[in-house]
Protein backbone atom coordinates (compact mmCIF):
# COMPACT_ATOMS: atom_id res chain seq x y z
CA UNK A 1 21.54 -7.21 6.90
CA UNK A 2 22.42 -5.58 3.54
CA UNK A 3 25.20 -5.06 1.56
CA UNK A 4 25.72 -1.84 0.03
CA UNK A 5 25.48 -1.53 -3.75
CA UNK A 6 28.07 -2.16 -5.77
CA UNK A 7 28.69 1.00 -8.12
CA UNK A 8 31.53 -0.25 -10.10
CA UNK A 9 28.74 0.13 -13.61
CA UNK A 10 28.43 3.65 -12.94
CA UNK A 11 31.45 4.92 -14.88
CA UNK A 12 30.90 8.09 -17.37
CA UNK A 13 29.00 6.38 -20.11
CA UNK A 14 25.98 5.49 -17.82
CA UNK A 15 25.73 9.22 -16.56
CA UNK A 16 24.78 10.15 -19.96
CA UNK A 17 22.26 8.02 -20.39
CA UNK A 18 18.30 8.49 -19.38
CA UNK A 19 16.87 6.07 -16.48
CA UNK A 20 14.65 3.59 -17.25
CA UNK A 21 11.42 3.54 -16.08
CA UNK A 22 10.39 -0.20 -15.49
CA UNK A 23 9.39 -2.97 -13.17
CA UNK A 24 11.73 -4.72 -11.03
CA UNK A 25 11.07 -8.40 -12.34
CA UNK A 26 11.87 -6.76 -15.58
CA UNK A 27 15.26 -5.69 -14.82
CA UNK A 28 18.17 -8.07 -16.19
CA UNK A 29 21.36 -5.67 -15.79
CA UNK A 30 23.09 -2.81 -14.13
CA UNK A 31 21.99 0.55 -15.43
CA UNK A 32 19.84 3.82 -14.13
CA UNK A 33 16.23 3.09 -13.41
CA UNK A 34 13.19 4.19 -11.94
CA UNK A 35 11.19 2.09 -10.06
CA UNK A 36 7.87 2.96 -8.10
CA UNK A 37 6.63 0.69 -5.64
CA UNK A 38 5.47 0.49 -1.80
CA UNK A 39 7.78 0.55 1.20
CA UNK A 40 7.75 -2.40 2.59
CA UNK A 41 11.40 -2.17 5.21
CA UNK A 42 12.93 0.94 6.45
CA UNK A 43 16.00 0.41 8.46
CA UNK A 44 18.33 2.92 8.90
CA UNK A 45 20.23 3.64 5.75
CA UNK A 46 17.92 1.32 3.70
CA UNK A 47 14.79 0.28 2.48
CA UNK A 48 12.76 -2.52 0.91
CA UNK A 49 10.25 -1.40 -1.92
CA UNK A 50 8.16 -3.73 -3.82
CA UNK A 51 5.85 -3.02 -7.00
CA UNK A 52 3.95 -5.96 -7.47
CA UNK A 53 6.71 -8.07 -9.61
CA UNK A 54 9.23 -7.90 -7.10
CA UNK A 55 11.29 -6.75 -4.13
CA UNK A 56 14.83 -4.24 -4.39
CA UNK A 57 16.32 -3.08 -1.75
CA UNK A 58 17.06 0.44 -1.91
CA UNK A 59 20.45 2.42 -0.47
CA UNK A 60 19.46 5.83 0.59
CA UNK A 61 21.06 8.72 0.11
CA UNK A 62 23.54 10.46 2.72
CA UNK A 63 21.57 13.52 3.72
CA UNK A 64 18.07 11.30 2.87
CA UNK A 65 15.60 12.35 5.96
CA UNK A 66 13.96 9.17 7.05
CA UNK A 67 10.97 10.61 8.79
CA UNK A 68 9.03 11.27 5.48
CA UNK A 69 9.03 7.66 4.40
CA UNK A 70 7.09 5.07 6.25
CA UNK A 71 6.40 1.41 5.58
CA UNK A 72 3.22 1.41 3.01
CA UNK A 73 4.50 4.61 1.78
CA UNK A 74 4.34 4.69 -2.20
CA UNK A 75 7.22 6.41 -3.52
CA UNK A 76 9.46 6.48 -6.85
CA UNK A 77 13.08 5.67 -6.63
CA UNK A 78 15.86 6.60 -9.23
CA UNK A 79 19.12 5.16 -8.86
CA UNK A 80 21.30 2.89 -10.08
CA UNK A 81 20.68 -0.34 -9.97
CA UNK A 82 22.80 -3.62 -9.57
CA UNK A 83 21.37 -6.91 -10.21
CA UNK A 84 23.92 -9.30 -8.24
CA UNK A 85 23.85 -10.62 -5.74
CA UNK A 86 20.46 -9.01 -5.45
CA UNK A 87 18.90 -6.70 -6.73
CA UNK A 88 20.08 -2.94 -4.61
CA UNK A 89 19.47 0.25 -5.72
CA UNK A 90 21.67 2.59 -5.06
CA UNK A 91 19.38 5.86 -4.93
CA UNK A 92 19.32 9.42 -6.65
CA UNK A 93 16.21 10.65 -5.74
CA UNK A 94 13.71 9.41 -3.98
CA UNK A 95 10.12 11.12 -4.39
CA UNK A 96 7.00 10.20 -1.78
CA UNK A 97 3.61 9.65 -4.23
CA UNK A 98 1.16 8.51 -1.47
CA UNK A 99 -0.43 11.49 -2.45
CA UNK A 100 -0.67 10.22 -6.23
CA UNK A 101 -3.82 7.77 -7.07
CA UNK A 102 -1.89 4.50 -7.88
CA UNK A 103 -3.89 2.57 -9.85
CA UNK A 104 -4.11 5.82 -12.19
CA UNK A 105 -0.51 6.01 -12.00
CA UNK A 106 0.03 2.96 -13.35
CA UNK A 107 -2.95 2.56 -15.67
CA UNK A 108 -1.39 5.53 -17.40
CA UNK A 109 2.14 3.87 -17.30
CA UNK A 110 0.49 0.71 -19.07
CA UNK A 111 -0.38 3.01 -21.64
CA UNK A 112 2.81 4.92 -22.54
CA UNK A 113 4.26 1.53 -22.57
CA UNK A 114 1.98 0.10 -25.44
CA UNK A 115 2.14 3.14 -27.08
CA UNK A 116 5.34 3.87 -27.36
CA UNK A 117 6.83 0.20 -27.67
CA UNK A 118 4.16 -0.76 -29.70
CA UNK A 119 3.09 -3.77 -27.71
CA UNK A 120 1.28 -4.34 -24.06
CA UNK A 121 3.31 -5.46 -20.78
CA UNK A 122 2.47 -6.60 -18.16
């Protein structure tokens, strides 16, 4: 059903540099980000997640134990991300945040954002 990330952008330049927290309709290009969103798939080796702006699907990791993620699980997924010929992450870590008070989460998010770009998003 999906294809498996293509890695090819991951070469020694990228593993120096930090991920990028953001939200999937914002992201344009290849490169290491973090996304946080809700589980909305889990097949066997891969999952859907979706944070409001749009929908990635998301390669889990090799040793990744499926029975801690559930659909309408909220969890936060770094990895590296390929934008063609849709957008797949190909994840690092994935961390479960049901736990975590969402609309907090992101109302602090919102904030770093204008505060440290200088201007609101989203």
């Amino acid at each position: 059903m999906f294809k498996t990330p293509d890695t090819s952008f991951s070469d020694e330049r990228n593993y120096e540099q930090p991920f990028i927290e953001c939200y999937i309709d914002e992201i344009t290009s290849p490169g290491k980000y973090v996304i946080v969103g809700t589980v909305v798939f889990v097949g066997d080796t891969q999952i859907v997640l979706n944070d409001g702006t749009g929908e990635a699907v998301i390669s889990l990791p090799t040793a990744f134990d499926l029975a801690s993620i559930k659909e309408g699980a909220q969890i936060r997924v770094f990895g590296y991300m390929q934008t063609v010929p849709e957008k797949a992450v190909n994840a690092i870590i994935i961390h479960n945040i049901s736990e975590v008070d969402i609309e907090l989460y992101q109302r602090v998010r919102e904030l770093e954002r204008t505060v440290f770009s200088g201007k609101k998003s989203q």
